[in-house]
C-alpha atoms as a PDB file:
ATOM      1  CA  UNK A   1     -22.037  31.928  -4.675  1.00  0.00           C
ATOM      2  CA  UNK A   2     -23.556  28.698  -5.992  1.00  0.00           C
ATOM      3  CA  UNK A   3     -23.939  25.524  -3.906  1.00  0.00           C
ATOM      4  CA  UNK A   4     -22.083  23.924  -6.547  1.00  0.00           C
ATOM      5  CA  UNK A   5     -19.068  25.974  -6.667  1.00  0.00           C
ATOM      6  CA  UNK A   6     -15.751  23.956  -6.173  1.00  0.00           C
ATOM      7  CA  UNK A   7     -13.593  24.831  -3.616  1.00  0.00           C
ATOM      8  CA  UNK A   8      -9.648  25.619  -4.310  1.00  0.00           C
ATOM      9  CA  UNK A   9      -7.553  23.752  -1.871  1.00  0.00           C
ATOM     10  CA  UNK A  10      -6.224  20.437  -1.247  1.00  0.00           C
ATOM     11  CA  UNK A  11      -7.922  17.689  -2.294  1.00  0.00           C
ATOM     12  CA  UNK A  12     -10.100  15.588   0.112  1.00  0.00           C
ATOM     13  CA  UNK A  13      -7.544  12.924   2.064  1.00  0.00           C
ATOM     14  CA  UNK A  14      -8.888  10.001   0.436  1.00  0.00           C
ATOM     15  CA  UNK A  15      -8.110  11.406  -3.170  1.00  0.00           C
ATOM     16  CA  UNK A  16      -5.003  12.564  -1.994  1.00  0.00           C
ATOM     17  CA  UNK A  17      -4.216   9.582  -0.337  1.00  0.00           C
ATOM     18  CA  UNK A  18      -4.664   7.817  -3.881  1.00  0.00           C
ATOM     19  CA  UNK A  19      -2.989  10.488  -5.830  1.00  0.00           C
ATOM     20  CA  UNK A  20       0.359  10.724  -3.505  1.00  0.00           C
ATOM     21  CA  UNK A  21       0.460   6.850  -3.779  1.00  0.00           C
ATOM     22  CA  UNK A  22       0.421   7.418  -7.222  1.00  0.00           C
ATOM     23  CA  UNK A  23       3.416  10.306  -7.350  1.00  0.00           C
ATOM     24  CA  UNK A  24       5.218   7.674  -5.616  1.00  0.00           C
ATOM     25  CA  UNK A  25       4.439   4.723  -7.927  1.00  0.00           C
ATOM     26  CA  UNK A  26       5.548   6.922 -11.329  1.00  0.00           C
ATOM     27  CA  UNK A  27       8.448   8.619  -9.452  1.00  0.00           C
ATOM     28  CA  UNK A  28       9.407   5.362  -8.501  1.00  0.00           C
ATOM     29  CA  UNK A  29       9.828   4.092 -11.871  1.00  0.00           C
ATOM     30  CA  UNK A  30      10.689   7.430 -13.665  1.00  0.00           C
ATOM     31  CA  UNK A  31      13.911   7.574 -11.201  1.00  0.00           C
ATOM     32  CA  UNK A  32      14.734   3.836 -11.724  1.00  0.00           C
ATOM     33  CA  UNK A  33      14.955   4.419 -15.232  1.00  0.00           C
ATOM     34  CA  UNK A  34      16.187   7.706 -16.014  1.00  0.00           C
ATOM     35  CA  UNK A  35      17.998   8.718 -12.734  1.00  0.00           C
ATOM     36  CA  UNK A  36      17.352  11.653 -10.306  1.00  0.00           C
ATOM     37  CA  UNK A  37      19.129  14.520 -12.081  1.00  0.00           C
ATOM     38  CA  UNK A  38      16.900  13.412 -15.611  1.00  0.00           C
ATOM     39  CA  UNK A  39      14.027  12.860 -13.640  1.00  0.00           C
ATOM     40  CA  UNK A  40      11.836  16.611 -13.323  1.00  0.00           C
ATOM     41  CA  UNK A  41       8.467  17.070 -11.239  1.00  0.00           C
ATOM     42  CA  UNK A  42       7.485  17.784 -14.662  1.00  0.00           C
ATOM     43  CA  UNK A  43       7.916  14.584 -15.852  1.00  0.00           C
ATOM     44  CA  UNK A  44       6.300  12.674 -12.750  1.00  0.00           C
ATOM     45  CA  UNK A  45       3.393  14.758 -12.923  1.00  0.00           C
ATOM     46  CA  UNK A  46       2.411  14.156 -16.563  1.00  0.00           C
ATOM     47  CA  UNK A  47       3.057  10.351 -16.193  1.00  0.00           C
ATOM     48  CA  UNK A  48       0.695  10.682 -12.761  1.00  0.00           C
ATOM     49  CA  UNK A  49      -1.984  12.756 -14.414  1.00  0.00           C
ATOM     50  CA  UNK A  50      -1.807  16.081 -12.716  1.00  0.00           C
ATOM     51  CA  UNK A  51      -0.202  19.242 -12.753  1.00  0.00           C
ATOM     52  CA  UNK A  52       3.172  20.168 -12.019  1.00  0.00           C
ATOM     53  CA  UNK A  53       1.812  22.684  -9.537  1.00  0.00           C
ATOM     54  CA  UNK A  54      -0.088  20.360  -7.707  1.00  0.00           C
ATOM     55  CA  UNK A  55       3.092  17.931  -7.266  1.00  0.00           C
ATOM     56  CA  UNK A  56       3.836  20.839  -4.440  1.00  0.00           C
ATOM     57  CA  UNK A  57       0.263  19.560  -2.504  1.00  0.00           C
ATOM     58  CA  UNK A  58       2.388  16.404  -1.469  1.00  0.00           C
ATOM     59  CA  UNK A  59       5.855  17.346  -1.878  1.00  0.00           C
ATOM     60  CA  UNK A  60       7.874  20.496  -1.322  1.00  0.00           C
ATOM     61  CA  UNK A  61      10.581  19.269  -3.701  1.00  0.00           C
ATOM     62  CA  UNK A  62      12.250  16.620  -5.855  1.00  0.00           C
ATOM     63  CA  UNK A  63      14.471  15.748  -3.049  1.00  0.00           C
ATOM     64  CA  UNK A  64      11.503  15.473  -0.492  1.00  0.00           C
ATOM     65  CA  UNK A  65      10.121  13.283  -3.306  1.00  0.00           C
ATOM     66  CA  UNK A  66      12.855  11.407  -4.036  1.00  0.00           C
ATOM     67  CA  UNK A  67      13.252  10.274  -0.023  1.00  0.00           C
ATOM     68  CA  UNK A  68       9.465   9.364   0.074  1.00  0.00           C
ATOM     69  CA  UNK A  69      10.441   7.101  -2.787  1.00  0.00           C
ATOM     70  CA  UNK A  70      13.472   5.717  -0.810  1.00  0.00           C
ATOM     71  CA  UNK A  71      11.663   5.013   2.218  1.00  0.00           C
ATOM     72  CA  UNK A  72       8.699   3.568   0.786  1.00  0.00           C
ATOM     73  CA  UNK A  73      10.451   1.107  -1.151  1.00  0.00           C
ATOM     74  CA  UNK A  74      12.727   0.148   1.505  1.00  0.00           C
ATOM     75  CA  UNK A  75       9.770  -0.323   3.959  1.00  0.00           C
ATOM     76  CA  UNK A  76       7.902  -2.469   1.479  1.00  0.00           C
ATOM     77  CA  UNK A  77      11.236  -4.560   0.824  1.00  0.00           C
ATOM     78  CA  UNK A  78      12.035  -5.020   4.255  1.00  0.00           C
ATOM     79  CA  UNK A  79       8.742  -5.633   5.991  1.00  0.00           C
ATOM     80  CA  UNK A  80       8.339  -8.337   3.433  1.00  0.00           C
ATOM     81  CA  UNK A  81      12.100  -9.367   4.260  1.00  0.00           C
ATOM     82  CA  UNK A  82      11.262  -9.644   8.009  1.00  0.00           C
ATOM     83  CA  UNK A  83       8.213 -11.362   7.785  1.00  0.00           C
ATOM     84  CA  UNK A  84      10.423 -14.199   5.274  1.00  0.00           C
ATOM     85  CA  UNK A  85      13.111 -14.629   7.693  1.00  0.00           C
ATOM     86  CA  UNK A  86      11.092 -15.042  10.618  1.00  0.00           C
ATOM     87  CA  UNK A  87       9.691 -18.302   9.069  1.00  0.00           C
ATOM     88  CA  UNK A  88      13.192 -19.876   9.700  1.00  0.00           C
ATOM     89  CA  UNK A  89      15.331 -21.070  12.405  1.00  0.00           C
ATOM     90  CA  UNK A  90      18.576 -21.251  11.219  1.00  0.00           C
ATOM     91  CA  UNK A  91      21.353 -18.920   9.006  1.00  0.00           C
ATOM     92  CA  UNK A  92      20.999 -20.600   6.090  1.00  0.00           C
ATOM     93  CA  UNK A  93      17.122 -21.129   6.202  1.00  0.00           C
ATOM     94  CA  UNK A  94      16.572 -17.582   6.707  1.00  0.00           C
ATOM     95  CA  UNK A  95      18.459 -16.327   3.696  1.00  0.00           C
ATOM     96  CA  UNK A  96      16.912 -18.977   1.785  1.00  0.00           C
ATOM     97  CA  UNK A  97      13.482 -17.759   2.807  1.00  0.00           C
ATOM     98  CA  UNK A  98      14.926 -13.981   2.303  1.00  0.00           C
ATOM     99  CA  UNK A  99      16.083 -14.410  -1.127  1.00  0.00           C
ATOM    100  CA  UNK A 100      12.969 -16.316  -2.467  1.00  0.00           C
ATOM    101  CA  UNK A 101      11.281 -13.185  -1.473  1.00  0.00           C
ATOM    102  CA  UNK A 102      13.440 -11.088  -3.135  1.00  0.00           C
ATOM    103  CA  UNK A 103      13.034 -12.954  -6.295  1.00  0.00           C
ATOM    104  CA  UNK A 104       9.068 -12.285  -5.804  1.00  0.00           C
ATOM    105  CA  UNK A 105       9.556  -8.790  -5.357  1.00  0.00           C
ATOM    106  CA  UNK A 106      11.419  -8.542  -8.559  1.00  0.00           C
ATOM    107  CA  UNK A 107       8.955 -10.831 -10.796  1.00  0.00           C
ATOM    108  CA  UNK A 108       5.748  -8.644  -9.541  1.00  0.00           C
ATOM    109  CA  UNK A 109       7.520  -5.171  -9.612  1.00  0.00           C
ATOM    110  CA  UNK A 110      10.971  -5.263 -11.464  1.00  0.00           C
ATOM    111  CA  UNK A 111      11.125  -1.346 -10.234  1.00  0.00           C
ATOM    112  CA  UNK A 112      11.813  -1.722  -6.728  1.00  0.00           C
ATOM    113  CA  UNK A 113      15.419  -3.441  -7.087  1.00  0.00           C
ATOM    114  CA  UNK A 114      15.923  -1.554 -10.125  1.00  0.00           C
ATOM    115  CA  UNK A 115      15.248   2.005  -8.326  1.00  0.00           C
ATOM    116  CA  UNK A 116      16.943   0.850  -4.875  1.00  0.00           C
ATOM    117  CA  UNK A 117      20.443   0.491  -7.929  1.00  0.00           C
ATOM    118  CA  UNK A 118      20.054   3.567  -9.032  1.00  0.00           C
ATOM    119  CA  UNK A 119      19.841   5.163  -5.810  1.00  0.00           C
ATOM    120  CA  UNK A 120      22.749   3.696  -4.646  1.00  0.00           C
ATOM    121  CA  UNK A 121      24.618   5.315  -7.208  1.00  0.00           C
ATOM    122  CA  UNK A 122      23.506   8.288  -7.430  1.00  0.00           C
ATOM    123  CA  UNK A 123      23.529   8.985  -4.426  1.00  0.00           C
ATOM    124  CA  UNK A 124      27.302   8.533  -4.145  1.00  0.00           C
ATOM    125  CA  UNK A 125      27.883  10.690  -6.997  1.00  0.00           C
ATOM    126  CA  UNK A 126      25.275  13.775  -6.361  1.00  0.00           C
ATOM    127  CA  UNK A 127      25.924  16.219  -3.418  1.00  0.00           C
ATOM    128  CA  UNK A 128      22.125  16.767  -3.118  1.00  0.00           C
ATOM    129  CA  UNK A 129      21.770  13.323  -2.153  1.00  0.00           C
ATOM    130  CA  UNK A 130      24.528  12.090  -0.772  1.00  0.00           C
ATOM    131  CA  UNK A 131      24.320  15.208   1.330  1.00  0.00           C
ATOM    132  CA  UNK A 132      20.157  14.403   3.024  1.00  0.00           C
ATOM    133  CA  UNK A 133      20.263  10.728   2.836  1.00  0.00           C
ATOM    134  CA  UNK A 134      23.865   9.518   2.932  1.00  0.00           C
ATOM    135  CA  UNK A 135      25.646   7.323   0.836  1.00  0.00           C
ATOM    136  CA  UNK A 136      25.421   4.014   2.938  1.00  0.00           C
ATOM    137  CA  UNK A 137      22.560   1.798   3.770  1.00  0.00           C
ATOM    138  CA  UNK A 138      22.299   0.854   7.236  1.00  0.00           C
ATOM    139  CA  UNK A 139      18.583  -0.874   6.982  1.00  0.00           C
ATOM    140  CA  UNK A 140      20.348  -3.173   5.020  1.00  0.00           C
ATOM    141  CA  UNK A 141      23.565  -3.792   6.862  1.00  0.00           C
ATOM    142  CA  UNK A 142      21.456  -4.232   9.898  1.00  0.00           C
ATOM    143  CA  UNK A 143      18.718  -6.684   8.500  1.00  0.00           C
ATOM    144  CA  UNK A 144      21.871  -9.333   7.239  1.00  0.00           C
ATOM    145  CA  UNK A 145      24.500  -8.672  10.232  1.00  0.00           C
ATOM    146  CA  UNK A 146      21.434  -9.753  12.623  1.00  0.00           C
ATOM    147  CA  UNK A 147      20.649 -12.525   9.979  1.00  0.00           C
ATOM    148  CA  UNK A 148      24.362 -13.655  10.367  1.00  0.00           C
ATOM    149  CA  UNK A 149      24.716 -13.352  13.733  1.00  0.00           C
ATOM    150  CA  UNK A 150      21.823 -15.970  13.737  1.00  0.00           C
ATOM    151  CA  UNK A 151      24.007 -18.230  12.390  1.00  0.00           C
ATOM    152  CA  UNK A 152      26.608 -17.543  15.172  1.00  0.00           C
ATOM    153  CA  UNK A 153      23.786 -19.071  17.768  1.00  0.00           C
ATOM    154  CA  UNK A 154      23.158 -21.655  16.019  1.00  0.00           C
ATOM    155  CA  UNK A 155      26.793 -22.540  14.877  1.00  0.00           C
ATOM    156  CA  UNK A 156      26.646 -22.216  11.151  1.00  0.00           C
ATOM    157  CA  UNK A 157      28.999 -19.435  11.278  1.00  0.00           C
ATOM    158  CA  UNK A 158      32.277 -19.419  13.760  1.00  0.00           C
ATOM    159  CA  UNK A 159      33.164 -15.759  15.362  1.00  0.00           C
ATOM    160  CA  UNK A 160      36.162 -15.244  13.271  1.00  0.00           C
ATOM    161  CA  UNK A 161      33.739 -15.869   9.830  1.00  0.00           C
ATOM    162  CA  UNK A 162      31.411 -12.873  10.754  1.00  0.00           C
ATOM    163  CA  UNK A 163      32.840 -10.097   9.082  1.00  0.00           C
ATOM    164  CA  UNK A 164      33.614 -12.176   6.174  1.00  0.00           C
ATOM    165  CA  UNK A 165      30.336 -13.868   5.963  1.00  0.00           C
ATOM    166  CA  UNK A 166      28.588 -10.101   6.142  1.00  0.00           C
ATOM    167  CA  UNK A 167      30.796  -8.432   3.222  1.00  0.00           C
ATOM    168  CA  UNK A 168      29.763 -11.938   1.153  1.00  0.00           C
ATOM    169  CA  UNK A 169      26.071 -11.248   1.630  1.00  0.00           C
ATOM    170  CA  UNK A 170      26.609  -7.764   1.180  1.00  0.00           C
ATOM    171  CA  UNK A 171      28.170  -8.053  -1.947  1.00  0.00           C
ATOM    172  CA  UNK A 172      26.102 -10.825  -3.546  1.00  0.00           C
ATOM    173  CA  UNK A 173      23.088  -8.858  -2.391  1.00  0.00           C
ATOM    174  CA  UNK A 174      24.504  -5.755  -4.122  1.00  0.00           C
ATOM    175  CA  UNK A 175      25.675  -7.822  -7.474  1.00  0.00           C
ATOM    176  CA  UNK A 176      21.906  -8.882  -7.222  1.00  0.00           C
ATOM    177  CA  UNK A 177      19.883  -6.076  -7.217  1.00  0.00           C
ATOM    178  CA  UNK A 178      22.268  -4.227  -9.229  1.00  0.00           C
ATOM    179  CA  UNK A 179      23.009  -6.483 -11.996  1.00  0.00           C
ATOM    180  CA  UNK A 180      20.519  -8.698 -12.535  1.00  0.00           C
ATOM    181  CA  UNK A 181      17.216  -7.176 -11.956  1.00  0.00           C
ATOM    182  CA  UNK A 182      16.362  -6.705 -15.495  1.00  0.00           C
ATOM    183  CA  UNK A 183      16.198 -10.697 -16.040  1.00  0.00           C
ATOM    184  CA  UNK A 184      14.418 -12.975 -14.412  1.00  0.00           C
ATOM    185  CA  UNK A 185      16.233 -16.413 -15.330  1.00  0.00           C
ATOM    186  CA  UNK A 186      19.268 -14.936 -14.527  1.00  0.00           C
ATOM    187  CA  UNK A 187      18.210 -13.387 -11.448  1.00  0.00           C
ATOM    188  CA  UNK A 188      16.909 -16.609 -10.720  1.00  0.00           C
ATOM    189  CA  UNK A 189      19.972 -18.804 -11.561  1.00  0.00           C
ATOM    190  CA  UNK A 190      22.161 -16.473  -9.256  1.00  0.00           C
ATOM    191  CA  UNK A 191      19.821 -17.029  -6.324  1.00  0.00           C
ATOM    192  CA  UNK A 192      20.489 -20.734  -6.895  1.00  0.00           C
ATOM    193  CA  UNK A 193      24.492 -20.694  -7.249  1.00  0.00           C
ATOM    194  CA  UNK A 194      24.377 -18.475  -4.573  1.00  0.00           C
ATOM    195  CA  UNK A 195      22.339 -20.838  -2.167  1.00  0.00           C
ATOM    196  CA  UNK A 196      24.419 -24.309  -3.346  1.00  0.00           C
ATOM    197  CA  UNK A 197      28.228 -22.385  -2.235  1.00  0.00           C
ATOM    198  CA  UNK A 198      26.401 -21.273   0.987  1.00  0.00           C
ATOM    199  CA  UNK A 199      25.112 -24.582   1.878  1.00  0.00           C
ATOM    200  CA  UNK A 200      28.019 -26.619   0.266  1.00  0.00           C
ATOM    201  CA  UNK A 201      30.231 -24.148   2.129  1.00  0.00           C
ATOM    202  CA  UNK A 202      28.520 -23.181   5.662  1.00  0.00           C
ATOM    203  CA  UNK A 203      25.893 -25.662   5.793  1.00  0.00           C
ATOM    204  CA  UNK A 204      28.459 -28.805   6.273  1.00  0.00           C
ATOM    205  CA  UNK A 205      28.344 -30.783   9.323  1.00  0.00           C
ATOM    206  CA  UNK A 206      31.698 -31.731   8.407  1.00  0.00           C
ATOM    207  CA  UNK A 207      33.216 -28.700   8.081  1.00  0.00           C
END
């Protein structure tokens, strides 16, 4: 055999490193924009430069792809997220802080929101999914109910508000990612009206 012959096998880490980043990146998009049951290994592996039968070096299946996908973009989001709120003292201030970062997130990579939308939808409506991952999202819940209960230290927010104030984050937060995504002015006037209520509304010493 010839010094020069290439081995069959998988690749060396730091290509495949690269390459499942990659996977992740097009997958990412591809399931953002045509949803999971449209969205074929096939498809991801053109649009990532390989083979369909290397897809199966990195992932065993769609739906082993599909939760890479979820988790990655959740960890970016939320690491991001933390490091934002963390930077303020009070209710308010950290949602503030939260929500400009948001509107970052969806200037340099429009994708993220957009697949984190779909997901939530299809994975209410397709066993597969709904079935591994769920249908709720408890990183979420978590990240704003400790965010809220902030404002219960600090007084912003009065015991009996809590639940209420969590479903009204919850459901602005949804409206955001969900609806508005696709344009940045808007997205960017909702972050405003959103931010004048909560201060006009929880934010008054007088209240």
């Amino acid at each position: 055999m010839a010094k020069n012959s290439r081995r069959l096998g998988r690749p060396p880490a730091s290509s495949s490193a690269e390459t499942r980043g990659r996977i992740i990146d097009v997958a990412r998009r591809c399931f953002a924009e045509l949803g999971y049951e449209a969205t074929t290994n096939r498809t991801v592996a053109n649009e990532a430069g390989i083979t369909t039968g290397a897809m199966y070096h990195y992932f065993d299946s769609k739906l082993d792809l599909y939760s890479a996908v979820l988790d990655e973009v959740q960890n970016r989001v939320y690491q991001r997220f933390a490091k934002a709120e963390r930077e303020a003292d009070t209710m308010v201030g950290k949602l503030e802080a939260v929500l400009e970062t948001a509107h970052q997130l969806n200037r340099d990579d429009a994708s993220l929101a957009q697949f984190l939308g779909a997901s939530r939808i299809d994975r209410r409506r397709i066993p597969e999914l709904s079935d591994a991952l769920g249908t709720g999202d408890i990183r979420r819940d978590g990240f704003f109910e400790g965010i809220v209960d902030c404002g219960l230290k600090t007084g912003e927010v009065s015991k009996g508000d809590r639940a209420a104030m969590i479903s009204y984050i919850r459901a602005f937060t949804i409206g955001l990612t969900d609806g508005l995504s696709n344009d940045h002015r808007e997205h960017r006037q909702a972050l405003d009206g959103f931010m004048f209520v909560l201060r006009g509304s929880v934010a008054d010493p007088k209240r």
